[in-house]
Protein backbone atom coordinates (compact mmCIF):
# COMPACT_ATOMS: atom_id res chain seq x y z
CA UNK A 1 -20.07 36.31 -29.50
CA UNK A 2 -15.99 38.12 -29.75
CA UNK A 3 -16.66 38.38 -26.19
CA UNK A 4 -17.93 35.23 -25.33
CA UNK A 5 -15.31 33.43 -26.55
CA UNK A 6 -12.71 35.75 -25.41
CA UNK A 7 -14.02 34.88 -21.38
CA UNK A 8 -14.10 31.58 -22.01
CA UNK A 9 -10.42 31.32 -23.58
CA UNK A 10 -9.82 33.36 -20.49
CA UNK A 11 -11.29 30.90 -18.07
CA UNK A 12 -9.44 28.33 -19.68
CA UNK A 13 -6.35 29.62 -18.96
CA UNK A 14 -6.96 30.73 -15.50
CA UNK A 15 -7.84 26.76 -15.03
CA UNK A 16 -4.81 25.97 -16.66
CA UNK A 17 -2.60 27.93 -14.57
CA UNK A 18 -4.39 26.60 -11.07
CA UNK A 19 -3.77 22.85 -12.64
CA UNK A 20 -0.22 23.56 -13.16
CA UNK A 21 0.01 25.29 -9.97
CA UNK A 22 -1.24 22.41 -8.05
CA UNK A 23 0.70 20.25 -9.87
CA UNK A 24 3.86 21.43 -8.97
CA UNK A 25 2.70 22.30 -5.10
CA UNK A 26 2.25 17.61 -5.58
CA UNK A 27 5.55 17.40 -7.00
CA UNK A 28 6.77 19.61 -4.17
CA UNK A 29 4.92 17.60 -1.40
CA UNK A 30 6.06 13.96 -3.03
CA UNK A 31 9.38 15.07 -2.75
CA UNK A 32 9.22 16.78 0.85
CA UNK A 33 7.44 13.62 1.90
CA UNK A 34 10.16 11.48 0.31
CA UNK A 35 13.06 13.15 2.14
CA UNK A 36 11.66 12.75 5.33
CA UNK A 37 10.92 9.15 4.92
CA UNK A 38 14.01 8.83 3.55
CA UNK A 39 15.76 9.93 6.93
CA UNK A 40 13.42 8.38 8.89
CA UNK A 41 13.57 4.52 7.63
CA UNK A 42 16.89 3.39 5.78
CA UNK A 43 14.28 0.99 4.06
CA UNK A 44 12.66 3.67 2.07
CA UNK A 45 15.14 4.19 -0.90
CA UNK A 46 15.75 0.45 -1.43
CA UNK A 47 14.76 -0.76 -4.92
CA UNK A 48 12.80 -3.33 -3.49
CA UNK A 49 10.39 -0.61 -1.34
CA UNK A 50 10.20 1.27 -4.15
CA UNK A 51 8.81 -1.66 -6.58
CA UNK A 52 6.08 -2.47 -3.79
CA UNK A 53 5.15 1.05 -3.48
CA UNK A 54 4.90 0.68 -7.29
CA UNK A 55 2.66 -2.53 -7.07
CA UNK A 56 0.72 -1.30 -3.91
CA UNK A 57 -0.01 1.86 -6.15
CA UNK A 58 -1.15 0.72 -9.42
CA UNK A 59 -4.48 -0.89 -8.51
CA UNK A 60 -5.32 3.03 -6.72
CA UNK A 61 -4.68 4.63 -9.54
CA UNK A 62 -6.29 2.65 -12.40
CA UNK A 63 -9.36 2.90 -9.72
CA UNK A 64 -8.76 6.76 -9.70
CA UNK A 65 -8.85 7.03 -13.33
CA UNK A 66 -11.98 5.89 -13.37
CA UNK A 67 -13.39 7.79 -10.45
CA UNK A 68 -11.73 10.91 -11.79
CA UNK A 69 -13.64 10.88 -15.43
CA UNK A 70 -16.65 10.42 -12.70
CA UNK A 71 -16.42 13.17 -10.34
CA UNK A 72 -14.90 15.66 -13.51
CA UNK A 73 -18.90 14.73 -15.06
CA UNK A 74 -20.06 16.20 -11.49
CA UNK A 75 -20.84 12.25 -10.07
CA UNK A 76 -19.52 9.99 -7.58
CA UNK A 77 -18.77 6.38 -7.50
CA UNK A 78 -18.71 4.39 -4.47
CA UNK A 79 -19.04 1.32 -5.86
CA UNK A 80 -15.57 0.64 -7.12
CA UNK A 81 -14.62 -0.90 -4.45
CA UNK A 82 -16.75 -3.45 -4.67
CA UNK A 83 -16.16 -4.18 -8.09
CA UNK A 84 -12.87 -4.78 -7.98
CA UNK A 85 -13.78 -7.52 -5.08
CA UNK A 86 -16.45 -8.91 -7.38
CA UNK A 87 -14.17 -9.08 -10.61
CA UNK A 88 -11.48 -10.52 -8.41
CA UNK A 89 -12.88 -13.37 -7.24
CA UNK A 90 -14.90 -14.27 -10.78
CA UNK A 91 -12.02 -14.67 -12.76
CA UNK A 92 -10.15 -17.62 -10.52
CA UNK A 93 -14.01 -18.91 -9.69
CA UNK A 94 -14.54 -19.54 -13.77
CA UNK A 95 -11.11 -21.10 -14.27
CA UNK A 96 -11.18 -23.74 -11.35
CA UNK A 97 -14.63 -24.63 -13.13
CA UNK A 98 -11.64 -25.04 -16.35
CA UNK A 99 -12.68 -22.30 -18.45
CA UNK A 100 -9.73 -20.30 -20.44
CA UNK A 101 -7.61 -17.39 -19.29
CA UNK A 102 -9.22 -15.31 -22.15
CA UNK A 103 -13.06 -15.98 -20.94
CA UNK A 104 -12.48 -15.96 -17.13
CA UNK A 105 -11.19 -12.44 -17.55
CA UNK A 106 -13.84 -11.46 -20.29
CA UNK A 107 -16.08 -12.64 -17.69
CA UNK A 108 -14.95 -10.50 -15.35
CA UNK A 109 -14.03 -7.54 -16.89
CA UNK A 110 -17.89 -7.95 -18.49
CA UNK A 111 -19.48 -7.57 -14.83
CA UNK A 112 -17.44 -4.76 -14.24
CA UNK A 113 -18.19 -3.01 -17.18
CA UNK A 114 -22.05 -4.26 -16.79
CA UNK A 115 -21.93 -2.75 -12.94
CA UNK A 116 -20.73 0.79 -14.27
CA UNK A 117 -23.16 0.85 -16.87
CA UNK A 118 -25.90 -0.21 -14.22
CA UNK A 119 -24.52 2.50 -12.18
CA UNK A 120 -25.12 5.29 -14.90
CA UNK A 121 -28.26 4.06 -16.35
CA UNK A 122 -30.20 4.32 -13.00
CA UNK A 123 -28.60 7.91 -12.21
CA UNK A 124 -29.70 8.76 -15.63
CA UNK A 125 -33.20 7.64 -15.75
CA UNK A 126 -34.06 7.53 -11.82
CA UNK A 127 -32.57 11.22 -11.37
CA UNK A 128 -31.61 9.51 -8.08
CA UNK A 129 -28.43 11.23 -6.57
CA UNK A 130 -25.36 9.33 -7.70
CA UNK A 131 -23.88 8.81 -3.97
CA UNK A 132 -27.53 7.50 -2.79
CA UNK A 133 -27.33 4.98 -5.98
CA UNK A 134 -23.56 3.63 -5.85
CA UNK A 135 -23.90 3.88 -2.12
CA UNK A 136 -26.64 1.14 -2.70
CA UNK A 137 -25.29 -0.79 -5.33
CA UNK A 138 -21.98 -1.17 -3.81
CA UNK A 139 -23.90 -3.07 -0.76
CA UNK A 140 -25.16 -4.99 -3.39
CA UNK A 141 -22.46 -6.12 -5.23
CA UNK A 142 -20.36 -6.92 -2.14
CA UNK A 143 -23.46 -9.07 -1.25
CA UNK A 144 -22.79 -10.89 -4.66
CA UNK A 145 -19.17 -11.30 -4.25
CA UNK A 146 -19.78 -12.91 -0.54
CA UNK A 147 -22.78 -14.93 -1.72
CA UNK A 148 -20.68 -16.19 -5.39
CA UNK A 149 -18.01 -16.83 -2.56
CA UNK A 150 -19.59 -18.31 0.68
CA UNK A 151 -17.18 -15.64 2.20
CA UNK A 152 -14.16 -18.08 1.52
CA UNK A 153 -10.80 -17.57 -1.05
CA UNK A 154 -10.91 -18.47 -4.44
CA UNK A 155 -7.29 -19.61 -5.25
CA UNK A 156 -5.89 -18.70 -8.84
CA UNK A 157 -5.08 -22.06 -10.33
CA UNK A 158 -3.39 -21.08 -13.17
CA UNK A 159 0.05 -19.54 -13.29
CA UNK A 160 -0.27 -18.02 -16.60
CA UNK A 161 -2.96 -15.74 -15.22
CA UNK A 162 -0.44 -14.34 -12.71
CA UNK A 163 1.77 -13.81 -15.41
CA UNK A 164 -0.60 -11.77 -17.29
CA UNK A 165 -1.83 -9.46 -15.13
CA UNK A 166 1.03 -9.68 -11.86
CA UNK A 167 4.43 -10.73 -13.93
CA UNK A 168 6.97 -8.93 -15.30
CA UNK A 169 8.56 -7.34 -18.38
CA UNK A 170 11.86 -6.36 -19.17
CA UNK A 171 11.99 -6.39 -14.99
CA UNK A 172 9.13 -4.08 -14.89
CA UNK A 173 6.16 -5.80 -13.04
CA UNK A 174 3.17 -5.46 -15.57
CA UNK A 175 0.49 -3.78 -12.90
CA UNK A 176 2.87 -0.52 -12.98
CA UNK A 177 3.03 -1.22 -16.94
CA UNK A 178 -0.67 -0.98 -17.05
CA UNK A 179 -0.62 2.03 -15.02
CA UNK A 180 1.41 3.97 -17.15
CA UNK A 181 -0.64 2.61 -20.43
CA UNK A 182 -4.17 3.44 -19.14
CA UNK A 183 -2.79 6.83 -18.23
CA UNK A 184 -1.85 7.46 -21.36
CA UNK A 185 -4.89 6.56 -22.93
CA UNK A 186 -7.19 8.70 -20.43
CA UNK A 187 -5.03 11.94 -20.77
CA UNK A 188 -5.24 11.65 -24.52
CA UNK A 189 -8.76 10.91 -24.25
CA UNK A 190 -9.68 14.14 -21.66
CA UNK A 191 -6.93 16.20 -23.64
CA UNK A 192 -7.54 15.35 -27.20
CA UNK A 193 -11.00 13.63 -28.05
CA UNK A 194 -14.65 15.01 -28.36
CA UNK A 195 -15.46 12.85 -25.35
CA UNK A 196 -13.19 14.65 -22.63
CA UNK A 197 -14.69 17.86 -23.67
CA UNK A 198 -17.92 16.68 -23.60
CA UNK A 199 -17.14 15.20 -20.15
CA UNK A 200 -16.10 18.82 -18.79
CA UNK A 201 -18.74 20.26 -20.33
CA UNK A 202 -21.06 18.35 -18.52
CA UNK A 203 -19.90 18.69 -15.60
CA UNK A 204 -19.22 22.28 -15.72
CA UNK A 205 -23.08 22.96 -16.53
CA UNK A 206 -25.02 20.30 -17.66
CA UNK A 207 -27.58 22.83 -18.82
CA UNK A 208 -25.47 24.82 -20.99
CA UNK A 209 -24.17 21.11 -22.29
CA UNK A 210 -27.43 20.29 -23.21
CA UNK A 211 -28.31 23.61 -24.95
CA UNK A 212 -25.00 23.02 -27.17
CA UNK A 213 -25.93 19.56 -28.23
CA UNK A 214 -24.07 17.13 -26.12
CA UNK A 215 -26.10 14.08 -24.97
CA UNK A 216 -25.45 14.28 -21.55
CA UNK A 217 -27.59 11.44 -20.44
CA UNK A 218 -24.84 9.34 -22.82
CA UNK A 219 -21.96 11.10 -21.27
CA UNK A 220 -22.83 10.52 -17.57
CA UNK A 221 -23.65 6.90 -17.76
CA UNK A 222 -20.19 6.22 -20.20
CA UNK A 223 -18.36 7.73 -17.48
CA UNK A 224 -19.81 5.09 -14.64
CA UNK A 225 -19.28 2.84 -17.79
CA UNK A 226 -15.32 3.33 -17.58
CA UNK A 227 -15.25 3.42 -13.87
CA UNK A 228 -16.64 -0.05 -13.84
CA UNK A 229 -14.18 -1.27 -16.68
CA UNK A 230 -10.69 -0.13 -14.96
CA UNK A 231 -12.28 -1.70 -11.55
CA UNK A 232 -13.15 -4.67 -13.13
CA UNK A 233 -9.22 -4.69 -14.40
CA UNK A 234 -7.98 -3.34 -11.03
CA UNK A 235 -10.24 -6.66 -9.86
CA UNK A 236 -7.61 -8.77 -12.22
CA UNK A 237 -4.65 -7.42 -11.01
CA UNK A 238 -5.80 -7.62 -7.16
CA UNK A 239 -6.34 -11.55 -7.97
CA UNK A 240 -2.81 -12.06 -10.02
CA UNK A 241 -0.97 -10.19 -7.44
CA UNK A 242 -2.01 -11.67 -4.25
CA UNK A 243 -2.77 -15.02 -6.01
CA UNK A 244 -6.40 -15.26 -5.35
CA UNK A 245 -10.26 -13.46 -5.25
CA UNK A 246 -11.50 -12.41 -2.20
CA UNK A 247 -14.42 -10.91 -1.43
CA UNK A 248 -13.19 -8.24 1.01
CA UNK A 249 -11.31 -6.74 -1.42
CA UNK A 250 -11.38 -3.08 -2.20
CA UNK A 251 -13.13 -2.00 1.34
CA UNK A 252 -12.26 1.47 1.60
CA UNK A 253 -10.87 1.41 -1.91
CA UNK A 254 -13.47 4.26 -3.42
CA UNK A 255 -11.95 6.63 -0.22
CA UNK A 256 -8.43 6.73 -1.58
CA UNK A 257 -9.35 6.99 -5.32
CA UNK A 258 -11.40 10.04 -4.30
CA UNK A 259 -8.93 11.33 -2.32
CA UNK A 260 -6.12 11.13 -4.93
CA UNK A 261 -8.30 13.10 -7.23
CA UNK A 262 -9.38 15.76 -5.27
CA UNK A 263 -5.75 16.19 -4.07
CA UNK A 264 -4.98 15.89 -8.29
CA UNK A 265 -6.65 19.12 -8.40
CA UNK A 266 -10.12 17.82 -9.64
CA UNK A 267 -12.93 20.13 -8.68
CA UNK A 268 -15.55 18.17 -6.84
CA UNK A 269 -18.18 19.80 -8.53
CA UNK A 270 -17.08 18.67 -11.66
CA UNK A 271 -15.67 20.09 -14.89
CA UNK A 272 -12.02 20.98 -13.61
CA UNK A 273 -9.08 18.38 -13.62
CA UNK A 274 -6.27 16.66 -15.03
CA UNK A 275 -5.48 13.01 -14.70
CA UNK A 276 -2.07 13.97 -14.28
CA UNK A 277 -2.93 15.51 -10.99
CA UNK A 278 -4.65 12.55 -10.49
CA UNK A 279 -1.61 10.06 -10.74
CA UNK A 280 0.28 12.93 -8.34
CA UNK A 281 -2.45 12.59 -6.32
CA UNK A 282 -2.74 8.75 -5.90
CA UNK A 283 1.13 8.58 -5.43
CA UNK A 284 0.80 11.22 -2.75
CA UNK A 285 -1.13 8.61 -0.70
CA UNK A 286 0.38 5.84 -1.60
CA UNK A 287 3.80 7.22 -0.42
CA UNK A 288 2.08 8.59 2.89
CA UNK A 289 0.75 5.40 3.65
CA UNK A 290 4.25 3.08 2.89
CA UNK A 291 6.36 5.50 4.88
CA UNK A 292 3.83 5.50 7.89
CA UNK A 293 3.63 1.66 7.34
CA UNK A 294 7.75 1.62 7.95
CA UNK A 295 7.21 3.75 10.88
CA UNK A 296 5.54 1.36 12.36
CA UNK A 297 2.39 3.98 12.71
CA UNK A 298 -0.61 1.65 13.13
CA UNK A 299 -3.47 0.72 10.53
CA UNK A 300 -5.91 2.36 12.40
CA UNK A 301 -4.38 5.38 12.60
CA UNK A 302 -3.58 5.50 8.70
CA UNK A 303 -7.35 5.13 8.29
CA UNK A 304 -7.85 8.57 10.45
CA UNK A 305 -5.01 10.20 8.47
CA UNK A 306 -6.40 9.17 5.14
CA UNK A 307 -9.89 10.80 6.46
CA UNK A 308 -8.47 14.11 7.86
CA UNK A 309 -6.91 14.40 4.08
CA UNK A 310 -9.88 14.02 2.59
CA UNK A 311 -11.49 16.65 4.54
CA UNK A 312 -8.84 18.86 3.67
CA UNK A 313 -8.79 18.00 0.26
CA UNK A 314 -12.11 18.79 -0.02
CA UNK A 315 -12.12 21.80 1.98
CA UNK A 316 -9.40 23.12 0.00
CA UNK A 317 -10.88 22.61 -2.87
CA UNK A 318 -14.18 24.35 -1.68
CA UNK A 319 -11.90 27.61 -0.71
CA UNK A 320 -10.77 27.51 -4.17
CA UNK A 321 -14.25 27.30 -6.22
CA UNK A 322 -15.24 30.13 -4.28
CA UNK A 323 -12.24 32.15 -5.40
């Protein structure tokens, strides 16, 4: 048993040491990146660039907080995209009917939450494959949001809502606020809580999870639970902030969140990960994608750099489990 616990405070450490590693090698990259942005567009620096890349960023990484408690229980979620549209455009569709600011986002924030727990209940008790099942239920939802929609914009009527989820405080627009808060809360919940370790756990073996007592079934669909909760919110913001729902929304959204936290460090087999990496991660692309946007570098070929980092990511990632 001495030596049992001795490997695994071992392991532990070794996975600490690659986390901070890859950490830093982020940090490094950010910073490289920045400088030669920097150089290239005298817009970079300004305030004003750096509060959109701010905005621009926040709804990615409350989306990759989710996804990252996902793929750290060995799962996938490609759904969260859709969500986000579906949330979006409920919220200003309940209040033009007159409904509060407090239900409308209830509302929405409910069929988020509802889609991530649909999510985890049919991986749980279908045993389908979670990419076959959010591949499916994504199509779904977006179905929903178009059909809820006729395809058309739902204007936000009501200013207060933009102040609530897309206004400021202290000069600080609130979507980077939220950011920072929902980080917060899902570091000290992987770091500190019984859940988080339950969560790694699981997706380090779910066998030897089960064998020590932790209901994995629960864990697994909680964690499509809380991806569907911060895209519902993301859904909120994304209305606030561009001042109405619309049911494209999101397309291509579940790509960057997974991207930010395999380049975070997250193993994508699960049970390795830090949602500080994460954040590093998400602001790595983010930054990419503003600085090729000011270089005038064209949408479509952002979408084949964002793949081609993926791959890598992955790949690298791959290279590493092996080690």
């Amino acid at each position: 048993m001495n030596k049992q616990l001795a490997r695994n405070q071992y392991n532990r450490s070794i996975l600490g040491k690659m986390s901070d590693w890859r950490e830093f090698s982020l940090v490094a990259v950010i910073f490289v990146m920045c400088v030669v942005f920097s150089i290239s567009s005298s817009y970079f620096l300004r305030t004003s660039n750096w509060v959109n890349i701010g905005l621009q960023g926040a709804i990615v990484i409350i989306i990759s907080f989710g996804m990252n408690f996902v793929i750290l229980s060995g799962g996938i979620d490609l759904s969260v995209g859709s969500i986000l549209a579906l949330s979006s455009v409920l919220a200003p569709k309940i209040m033009l009917s007159g409904m509060p600011i407090w239900l409308a986002s209830l509302v929405a924030l409910g069929a988020g939450t509802l889609a991530g727990m649909i999510n985890g209940t049919l991986i749980v008790k279908t045993g389908i494959n979670p990419f076959l099942v959010t591949l499916g239920t994504s199509s779904v939802l977006r179905g929903i949001t178009y059909h809820i929609t006729g395809g058309s914009t739902v204007p936000v009527v009501v200013v207060k809502f933009l102040d609530l989820f897309a206004g400021e405080v202290l000069g600080i627009p609130l979507p980077i606020i939220y950011a920072v808060l929902l980080f917060v809360m899902s570091h000290v919940v992987l770091s500190k809580m019984k859940f988080g370790r339950e969560v790694y756990a699981t997706g380090s073996n779910d066998v030897a999870a089960r064998l020590s007592g932790i209901k994995v079934d629960r864990v697994r669909s909680l964690v499509y639970t809380i991806a569907g909760f911060l895209a519902g919110f993301g859904g909120l913001i994304a209305a606030a902030r561009f001042g109405s729902g619309l049911p494209s929304y999101g397309e291509g959204l579940e790509l960057e969140a997974i991207a930010a936290v395999v380049l975070g460090g997250t193993s994508f087999d699960g049970g390795s990960g830090t949602m500080t990496g994460t954040i590093l991660g998400a602001l790595l692309m983010v930054i990419l994608i503003n600085g090729l946007t000011l270089l005038n570098v064209s949408y479509y070929t952002q979408m084949v750099v964002k793949g081609t980092i993926i791959i890598l990511a992955v790949y690298w990632d791959i290279v590493q489990s092996r080690k």
